[in-house]
Protein backbone atom coordinates (compact mmCIF):
# COMPACT_ATOMS: atom_id res chain seq x y z
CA UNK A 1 40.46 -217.11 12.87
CA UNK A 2 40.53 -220.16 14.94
CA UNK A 3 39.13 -220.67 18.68
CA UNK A 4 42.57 -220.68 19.78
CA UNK A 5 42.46 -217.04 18.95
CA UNK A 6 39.86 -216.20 20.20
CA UNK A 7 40.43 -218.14 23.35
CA UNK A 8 43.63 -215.70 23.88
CA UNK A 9 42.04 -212.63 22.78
CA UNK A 10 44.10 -212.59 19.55
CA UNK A 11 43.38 -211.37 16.05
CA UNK A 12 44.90 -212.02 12.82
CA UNK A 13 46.38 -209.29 10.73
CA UNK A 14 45.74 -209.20 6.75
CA UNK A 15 46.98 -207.02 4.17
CA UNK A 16 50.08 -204.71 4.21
CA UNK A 17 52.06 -203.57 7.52
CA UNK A 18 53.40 -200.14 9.08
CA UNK A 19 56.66 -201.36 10.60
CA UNK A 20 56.57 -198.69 12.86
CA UNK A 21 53.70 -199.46 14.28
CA UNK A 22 53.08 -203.01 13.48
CA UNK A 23 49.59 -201.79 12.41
CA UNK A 24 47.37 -203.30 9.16
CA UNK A 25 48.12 -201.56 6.43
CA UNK A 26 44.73 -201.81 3.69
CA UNK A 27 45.76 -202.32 -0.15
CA UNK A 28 49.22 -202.43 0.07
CA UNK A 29 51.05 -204.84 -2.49
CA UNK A 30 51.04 -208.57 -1.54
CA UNK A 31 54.53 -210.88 -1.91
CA UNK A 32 52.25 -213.94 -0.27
CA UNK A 33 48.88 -214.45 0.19
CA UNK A 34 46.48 -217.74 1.17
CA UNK A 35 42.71 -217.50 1.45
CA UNK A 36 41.37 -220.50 3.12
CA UNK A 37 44.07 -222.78 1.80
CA UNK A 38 43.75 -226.32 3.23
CA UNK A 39 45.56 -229.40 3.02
CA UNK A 40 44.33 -232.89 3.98
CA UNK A 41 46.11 -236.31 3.61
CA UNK A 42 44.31 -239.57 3.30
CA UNK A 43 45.72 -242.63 5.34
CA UNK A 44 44.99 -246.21 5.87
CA UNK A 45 42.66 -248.37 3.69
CA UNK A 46 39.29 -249.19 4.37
CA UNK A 47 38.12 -249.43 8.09
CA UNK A 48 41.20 -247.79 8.76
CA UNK A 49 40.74 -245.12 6.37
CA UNK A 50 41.28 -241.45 7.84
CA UNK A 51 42.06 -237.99 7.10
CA UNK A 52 44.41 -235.77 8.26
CA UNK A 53 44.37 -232.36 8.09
CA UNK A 54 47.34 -230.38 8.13
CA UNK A 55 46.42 -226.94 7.24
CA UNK A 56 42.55 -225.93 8.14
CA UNK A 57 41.52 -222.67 5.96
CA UNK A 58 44.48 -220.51 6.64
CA UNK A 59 44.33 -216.87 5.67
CA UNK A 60 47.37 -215.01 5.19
CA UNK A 61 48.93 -211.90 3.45
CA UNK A 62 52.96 -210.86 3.41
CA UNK A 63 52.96 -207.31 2.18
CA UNK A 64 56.26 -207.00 -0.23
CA UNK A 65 59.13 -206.18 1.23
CA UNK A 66 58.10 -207.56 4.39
CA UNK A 67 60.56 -210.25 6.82
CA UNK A 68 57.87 -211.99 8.19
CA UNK A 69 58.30 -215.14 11.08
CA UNK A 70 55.98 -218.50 11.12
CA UNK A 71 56.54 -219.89 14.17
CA UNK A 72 54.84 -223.17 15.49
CA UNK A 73 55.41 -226.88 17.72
CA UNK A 74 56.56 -229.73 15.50
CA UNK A 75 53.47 -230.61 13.51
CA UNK A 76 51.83 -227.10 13.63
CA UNK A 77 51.54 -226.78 9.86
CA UNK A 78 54.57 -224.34 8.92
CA UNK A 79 56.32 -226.85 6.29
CA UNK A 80 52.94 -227.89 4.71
CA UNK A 81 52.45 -224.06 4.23
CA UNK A 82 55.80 -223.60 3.03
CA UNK A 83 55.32 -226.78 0.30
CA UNK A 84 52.13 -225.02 -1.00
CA UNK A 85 53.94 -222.12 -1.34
CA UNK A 86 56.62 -223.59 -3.30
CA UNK A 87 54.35 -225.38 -5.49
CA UNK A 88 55.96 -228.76 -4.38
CA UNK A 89 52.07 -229.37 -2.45
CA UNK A 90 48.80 -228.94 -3.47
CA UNK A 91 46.24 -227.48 -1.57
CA UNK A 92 43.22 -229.22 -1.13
CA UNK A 93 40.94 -226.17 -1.01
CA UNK A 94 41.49 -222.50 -1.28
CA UNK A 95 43.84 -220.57 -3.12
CA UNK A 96 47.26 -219.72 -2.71
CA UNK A 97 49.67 -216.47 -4.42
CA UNK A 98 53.18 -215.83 -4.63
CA UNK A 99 54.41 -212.26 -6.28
CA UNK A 100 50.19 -212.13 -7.43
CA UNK A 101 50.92 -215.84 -9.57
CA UNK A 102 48.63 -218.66 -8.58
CA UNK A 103 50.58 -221.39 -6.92
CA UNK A 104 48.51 -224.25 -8.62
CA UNK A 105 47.63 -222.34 -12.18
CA UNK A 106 51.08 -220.29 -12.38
CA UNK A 107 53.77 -222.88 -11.59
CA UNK A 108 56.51 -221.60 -13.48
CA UNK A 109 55.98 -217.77 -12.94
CA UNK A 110 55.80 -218.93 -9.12
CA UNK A 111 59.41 -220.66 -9.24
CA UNK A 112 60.89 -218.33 -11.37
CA UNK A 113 60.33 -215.58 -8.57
CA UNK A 114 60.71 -217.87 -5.26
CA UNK A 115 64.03 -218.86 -3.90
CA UNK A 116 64.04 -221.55 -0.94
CA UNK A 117 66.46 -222.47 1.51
CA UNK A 118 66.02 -226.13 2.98
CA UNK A 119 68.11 -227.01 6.24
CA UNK A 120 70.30 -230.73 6.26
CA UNK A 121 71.90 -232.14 3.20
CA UNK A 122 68.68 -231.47 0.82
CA UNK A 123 70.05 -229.43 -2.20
CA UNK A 124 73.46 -229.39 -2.08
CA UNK A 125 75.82 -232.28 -4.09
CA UNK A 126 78.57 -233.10 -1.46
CA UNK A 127 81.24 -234.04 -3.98
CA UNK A 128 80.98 -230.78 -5.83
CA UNK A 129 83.02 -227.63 -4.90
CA UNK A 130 80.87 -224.82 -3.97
CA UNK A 131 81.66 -222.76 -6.60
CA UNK A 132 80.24 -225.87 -8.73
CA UNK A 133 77.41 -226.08 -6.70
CA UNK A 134 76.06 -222.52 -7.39
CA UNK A 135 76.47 -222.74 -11.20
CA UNK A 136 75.05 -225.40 -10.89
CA UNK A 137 71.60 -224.00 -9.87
CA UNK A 138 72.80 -220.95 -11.99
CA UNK A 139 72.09 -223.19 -15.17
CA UNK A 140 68.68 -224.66 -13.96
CA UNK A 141 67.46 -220.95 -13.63
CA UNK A 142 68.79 -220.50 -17.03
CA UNK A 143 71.37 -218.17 -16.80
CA UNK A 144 74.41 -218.05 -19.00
CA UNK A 145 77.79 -219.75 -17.86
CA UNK A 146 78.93 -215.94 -17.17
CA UNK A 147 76.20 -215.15 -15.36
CA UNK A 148 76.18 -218.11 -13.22
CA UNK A 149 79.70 -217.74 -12.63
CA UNK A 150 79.91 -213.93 -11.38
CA UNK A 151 76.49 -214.34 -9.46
CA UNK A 152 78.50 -217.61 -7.95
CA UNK A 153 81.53 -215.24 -6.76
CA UNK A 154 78.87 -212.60 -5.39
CA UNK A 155 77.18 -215.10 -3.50
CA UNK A 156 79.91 -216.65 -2.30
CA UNK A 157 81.86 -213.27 -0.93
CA UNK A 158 78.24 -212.61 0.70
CA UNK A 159 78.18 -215.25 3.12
CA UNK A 160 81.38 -215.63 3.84
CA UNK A 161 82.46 -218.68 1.79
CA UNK A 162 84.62 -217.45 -1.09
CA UNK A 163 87.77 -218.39 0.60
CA UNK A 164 86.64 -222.39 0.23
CA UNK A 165 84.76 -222.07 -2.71
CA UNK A 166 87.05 -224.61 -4.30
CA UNK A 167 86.39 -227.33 -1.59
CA UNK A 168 84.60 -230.12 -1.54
CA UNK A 169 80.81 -229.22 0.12
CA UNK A 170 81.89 -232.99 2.03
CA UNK A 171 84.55 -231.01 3.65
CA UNK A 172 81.95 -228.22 5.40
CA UNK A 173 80.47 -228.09 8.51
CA UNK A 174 76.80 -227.90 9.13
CA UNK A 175 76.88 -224.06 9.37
CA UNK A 176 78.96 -223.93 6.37
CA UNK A 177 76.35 -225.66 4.44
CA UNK A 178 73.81 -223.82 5.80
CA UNK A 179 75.39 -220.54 4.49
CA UNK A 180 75.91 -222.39 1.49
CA UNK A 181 72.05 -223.27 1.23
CA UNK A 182 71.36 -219.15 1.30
CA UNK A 183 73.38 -218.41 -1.25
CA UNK A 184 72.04 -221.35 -3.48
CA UNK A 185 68.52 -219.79 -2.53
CA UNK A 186 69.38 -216.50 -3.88
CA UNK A 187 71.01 -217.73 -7.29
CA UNK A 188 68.09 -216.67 -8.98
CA UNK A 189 67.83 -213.05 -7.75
CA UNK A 190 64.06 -214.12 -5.82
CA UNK A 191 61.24 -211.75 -5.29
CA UNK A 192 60.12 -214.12 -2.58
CA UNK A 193 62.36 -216.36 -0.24
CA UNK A 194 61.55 -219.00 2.00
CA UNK A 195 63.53 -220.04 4.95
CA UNK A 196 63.22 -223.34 6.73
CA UNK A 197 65.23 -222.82 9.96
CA UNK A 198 68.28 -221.46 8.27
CA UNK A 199 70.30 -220.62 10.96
CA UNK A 200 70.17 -224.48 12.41
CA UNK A 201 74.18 -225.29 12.65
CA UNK A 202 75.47 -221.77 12.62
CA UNK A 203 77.86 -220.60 15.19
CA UNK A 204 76.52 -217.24 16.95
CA UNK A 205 78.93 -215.33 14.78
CA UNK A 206 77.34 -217.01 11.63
CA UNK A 207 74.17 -216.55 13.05
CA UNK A 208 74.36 -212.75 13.86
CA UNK A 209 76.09 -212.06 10.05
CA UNK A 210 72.72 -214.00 8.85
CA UNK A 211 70.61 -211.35 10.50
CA UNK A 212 72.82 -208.82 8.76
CA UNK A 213 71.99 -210.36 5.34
CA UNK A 214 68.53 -210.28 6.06
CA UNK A 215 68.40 -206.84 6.65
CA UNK A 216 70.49 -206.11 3.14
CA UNK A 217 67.98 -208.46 1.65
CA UNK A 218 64.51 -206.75 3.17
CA UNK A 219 66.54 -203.40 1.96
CA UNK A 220 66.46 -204.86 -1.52
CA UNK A 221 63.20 -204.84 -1.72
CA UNK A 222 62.66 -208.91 -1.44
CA UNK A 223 60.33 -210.27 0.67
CA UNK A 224 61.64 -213.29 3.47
CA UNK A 225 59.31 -215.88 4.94
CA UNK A 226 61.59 -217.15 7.59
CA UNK A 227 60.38 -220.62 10.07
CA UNK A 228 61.97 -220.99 12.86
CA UNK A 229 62.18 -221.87 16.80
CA UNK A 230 64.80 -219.06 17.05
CA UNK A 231 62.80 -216.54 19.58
CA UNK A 232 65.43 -213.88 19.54
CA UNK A 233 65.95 -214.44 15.56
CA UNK A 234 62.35 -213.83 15.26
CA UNK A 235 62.38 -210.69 17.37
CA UNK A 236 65.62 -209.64 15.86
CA UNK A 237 64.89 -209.73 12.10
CA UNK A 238 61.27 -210.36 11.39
CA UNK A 239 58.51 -207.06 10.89
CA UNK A 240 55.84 -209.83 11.91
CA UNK A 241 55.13 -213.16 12.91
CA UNK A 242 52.43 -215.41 12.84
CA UNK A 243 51.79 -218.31 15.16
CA UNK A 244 50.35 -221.52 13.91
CA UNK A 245 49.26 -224.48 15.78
CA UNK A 246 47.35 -227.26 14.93
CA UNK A 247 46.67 -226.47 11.21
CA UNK A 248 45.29 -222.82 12.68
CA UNK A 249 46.60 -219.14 12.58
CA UNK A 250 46.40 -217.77 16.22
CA UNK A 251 47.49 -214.32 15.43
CA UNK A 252 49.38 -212.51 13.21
CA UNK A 253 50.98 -209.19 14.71
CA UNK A 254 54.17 -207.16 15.24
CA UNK A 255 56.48 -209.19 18.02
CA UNK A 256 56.05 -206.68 20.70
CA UNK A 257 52.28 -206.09 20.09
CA UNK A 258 52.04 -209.89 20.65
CA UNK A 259 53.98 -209.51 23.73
CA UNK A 260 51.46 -206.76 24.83
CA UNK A 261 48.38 -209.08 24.32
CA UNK A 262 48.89 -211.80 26.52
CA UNK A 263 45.87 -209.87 28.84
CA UNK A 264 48.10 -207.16 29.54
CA UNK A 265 50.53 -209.99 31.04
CA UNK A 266 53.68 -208.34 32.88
CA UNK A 267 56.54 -209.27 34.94
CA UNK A 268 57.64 -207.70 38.30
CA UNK A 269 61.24 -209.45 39.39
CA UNK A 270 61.98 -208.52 43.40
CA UNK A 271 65.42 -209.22 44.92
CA UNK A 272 65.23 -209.62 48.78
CA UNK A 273 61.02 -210.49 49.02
CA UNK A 274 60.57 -212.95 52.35
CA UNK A 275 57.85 -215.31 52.54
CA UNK A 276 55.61 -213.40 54.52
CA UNK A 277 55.73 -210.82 51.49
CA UNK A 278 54.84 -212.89 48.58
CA UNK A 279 51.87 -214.62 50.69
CA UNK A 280 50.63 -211.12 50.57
CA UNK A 281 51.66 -210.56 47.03
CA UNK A 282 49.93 -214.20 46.34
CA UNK A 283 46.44 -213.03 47.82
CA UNK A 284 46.04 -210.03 44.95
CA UNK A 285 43.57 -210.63 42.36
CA UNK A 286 45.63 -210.78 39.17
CA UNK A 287 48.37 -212.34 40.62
CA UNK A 288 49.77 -215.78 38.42
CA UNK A 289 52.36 -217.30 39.04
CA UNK A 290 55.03 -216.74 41.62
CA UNK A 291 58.69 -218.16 40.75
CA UNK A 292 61.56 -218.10 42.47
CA UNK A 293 64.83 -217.92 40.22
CA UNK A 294 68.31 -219.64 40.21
CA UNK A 295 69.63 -215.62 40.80
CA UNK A 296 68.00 -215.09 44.34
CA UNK A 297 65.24 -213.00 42.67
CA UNK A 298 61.41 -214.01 42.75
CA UNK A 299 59.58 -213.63 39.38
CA UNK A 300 55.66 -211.99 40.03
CA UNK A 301 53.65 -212.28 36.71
CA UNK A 302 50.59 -211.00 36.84
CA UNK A 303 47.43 -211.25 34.50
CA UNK A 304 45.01 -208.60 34.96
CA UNK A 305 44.91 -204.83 34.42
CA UNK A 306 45.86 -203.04 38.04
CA UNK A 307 47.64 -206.34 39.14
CA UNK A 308 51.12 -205.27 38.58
CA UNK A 309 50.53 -201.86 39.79
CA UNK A 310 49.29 -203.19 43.19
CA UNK A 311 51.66 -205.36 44.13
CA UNK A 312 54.34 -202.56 43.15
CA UNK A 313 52.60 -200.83 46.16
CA UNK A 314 52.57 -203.79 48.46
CA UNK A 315 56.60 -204.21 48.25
CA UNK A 316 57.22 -200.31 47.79
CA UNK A 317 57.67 -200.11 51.51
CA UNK A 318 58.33 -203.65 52.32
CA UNK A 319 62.54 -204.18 52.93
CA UNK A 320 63.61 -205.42 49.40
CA UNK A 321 66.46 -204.76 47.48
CA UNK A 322 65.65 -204.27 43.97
CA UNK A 323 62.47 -203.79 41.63
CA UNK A 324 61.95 -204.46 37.81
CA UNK A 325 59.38 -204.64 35.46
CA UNK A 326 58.62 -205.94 31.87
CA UNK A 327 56.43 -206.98 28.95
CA UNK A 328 57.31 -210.83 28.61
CA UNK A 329 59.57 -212.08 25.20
CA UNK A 330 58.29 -213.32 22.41
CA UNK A 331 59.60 -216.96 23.66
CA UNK A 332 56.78 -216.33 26.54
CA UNK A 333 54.55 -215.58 24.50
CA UNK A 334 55.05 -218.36 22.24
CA UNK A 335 55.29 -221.05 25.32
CA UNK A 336 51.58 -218.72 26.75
CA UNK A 337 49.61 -219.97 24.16
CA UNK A 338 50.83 -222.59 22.50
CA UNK A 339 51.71 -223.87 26.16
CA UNK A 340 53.43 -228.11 26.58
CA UNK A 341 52.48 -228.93 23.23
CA UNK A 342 55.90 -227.24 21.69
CA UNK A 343 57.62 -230.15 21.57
CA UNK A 344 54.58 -232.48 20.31
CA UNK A 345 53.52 -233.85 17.53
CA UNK A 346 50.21 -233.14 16.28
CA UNK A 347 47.43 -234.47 13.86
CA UNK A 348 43.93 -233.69 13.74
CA UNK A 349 42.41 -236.84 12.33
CA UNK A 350 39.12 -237.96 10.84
CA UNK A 351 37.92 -241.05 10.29
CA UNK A 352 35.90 -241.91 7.38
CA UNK A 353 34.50 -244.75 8.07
C-alpha cells in the first residue's frame, strides 16, 4: 500500500468480498489477481535515457463473480493494468492471474477465458454488417459457422441491435458501436471481462440498459473489471472499486465504505443561514469548507468526529429554513484524494544516467 494510502487513512482490500457488507472475504476463489506487478518503460537514448514507471508493485485480487470499478486521472495506471491483464503487456516484475492462468506463462488459457471491450473504432471493421462483425470474432474463438451465427443473433437481441444487424457498422453512432463492442466482447462466452469506459457515447437510455446487462452478466456467474470516470456507473453497478493514482493502489473497498473513510467526512446543507451564523459555524474545530450553492443553500463539510454534530446544535435554534445531512458520493471521494490532478497527466520518471 502506497503513502497515498496511508496519507488518507485508507487500506487496500485482498481476497474475496461479502457484498453485503463490502467486507474481505479470506480464501474465496480469485477471477484476477496481481502481486507486485510492475511495469516500466525505457525512453530516450543515452544522456537522455529514463524510465518510466507506470504501474509500481500493485497488489490486487477480484473474487469471481465480482463487478469490480478501477477508477483513476488520465495517466493513473488503469490501461497499463488492463494490457497486463490481457496479455497484450508484459509486466516487468511480479506476477499476474486471470481465471488462476498466468498472464505471461498461460497466454492462450488467459484469452480463451477473457473477453475485452475497447472504446473508439478499435475492433470493429466499419464496412462489415454487424451480424458479420460478430461471426467474425465467432471464427477467431473457433466456433463453428452455427455457433457463431446463433451466438451472433443472441448477442445482438441483447443489446439492442438486432433490428440493424444487417447495416453497415459505418452507418452507427458512437453508442451504437459501443453496444456493438459488448457484444463482440462476449462472443466467446468469457469467465473474465474487461471494460475500458464502455458506456463513452451512450445515450442515458443506453447507458441505464448497460447497467442492466451487467447485472444479468454478474448473475451469470462472470466476473467484470469495468474503468471508468462514470461516478454514478461505479456506484450503480460495481461490488468494489479501487482507486489508482500514480502507478499506486490507494484503497480498495465497497463504494459507500470509501465514502465513510474520508475521516468521517460529512455534509450538513442549511437553507436560510445569515452571515453572522456561518462565522460562528466557521470558528468550530472540524469545520472545512463552507460553500455557498447556486440553490440558495450553504454547503458545511466538516472533517472531524463531533464536528457535524456541533454545528447541528449551533443552527438548531438559529432562524433557518431547512437542515440535511450526508455521507459525500463516491465522485467526492474520488476528487478528496486524488484532488486537481484528475484531469492530469502523470509520469513518475527516472533518469538513468
Amino acid at each position: 500500500m502506497g503513502a497515498a494510502a496511508e496519507q488518507h487513512g485508507l487500506r487496500s482490500g485482498s481476497g474475496g468480498v461479502d457484498r453485503a457488507s463490502g467486507g474481505v472475504v479470506v480464501g474465496s476463489d480469485l477471477a484476477i489477481e496481481t502481486r507486485g506487478v510492475s511495469r516500466e518503460f525505457r525512453t530516450g537514448r543515452g544522456r537522455r535515457a529514463a524510465t518510466v514507471v507506470a504501474l509500481g508493485s500493485v497488489d490486487l485480487a477480484v473474487p469471481t463473480g465480482e463487478v469490480h470499478g478501477l477508477l483513476g486521472p488520465n495517466g493513473a495506471g488503469k490501461t497499463t493494468l488492463c494490457k497486463v491483464l490481457s496479455t497484450v503487456l508484459l509486466p516487468t516484475r511480479g506476477q499476474a492471474f486471470v481465471a488462476g492462468f498466468d498472464v505471461v506463462r498461460q497466454t492462450d488459457e488467459v484469452r480463451r477465458r477473457m473477453g475485452i471491450v475497447l472504446g473508439g473504432e478499435r475492433g470493429l471493421y466499419n464496412r462489415l454488417t454487424a451480424r458479420r462483425n460478430l461471426r467474425y470474432w465467432g471464427a477467431l474463438f473457433r466456433l463453428s459457422d452455427r455457433d457463431a451465427a446463433r451466438r451472433a443473433d443472441e448477442l445482438l437481441e441483447r443489446v439492442g441491435l438486432y433490428d440493424r444487424a444487417e447495416e453497415r457498422v459505418e452507418t452507427f453512432s458512437r453508442g451504437m458501436k459501443q453496444r456493438l463492442h459488448l457484444a463482440r466482447g462476449l462472443i466467446g462466452d468469457p469467465q473474465v471481462l474487461l471494460l475500458d469506459e464502455p458506456t463513452t457515447g451512450m445515450d442515458p437510455v443506453a447507458a441505464r440498459d448497460f447497467r442492466t446487462l451487467v447485472g444479468e452478466l454478474r448473475g451469470e456467474g462472470r466476473t467484470i473489471l469495468l474503468t471508468t470516470h462514470d461516478m454514478v456507473e461505479a456506484e450503480h453497478v460495481c461490488d468494489r472499486v479501487t482507486l489508482i493514482d500514480r502507478g499506486e493502489l490507494i484503497a480498495t473497498e465497497a463504494p459507500r465504505t470509501l465514502a465513510s473513510w474520508i475521516s468521517r467526512f460529512e455534509r450538513v446543507d442549511v437553507d436560510g443561514a445569515d452571515d453572522r451564523l456561518l462565522a460562528e459555524v466557521a470558528a468550530i474545530a472540524g469545520v472545512g469548507r463552507i460553500e455557498h450553492r447556486e440553490d440558495g443553500s450553504t454547503r458545511i463539510e466538516t472533517t472531524q468526529d463531533g464536528a457535524a454534530a456541533a454545528v447541528l446544535r449551533l443552527i438548531v435554534d438559529a432562524d433557518v429554513t431547512g437542515v440535511r445531512t450526508s455521507l459525500p458520493s463516491l465522485e467526492e471521494v474520488y476528487l478528496h484524494i486524488v484532488g486537481d490532478r484528475a484531469m492530469d497527466v502523470h509520469r513518475t520518471i527516472r533518469d538513468d544516467t
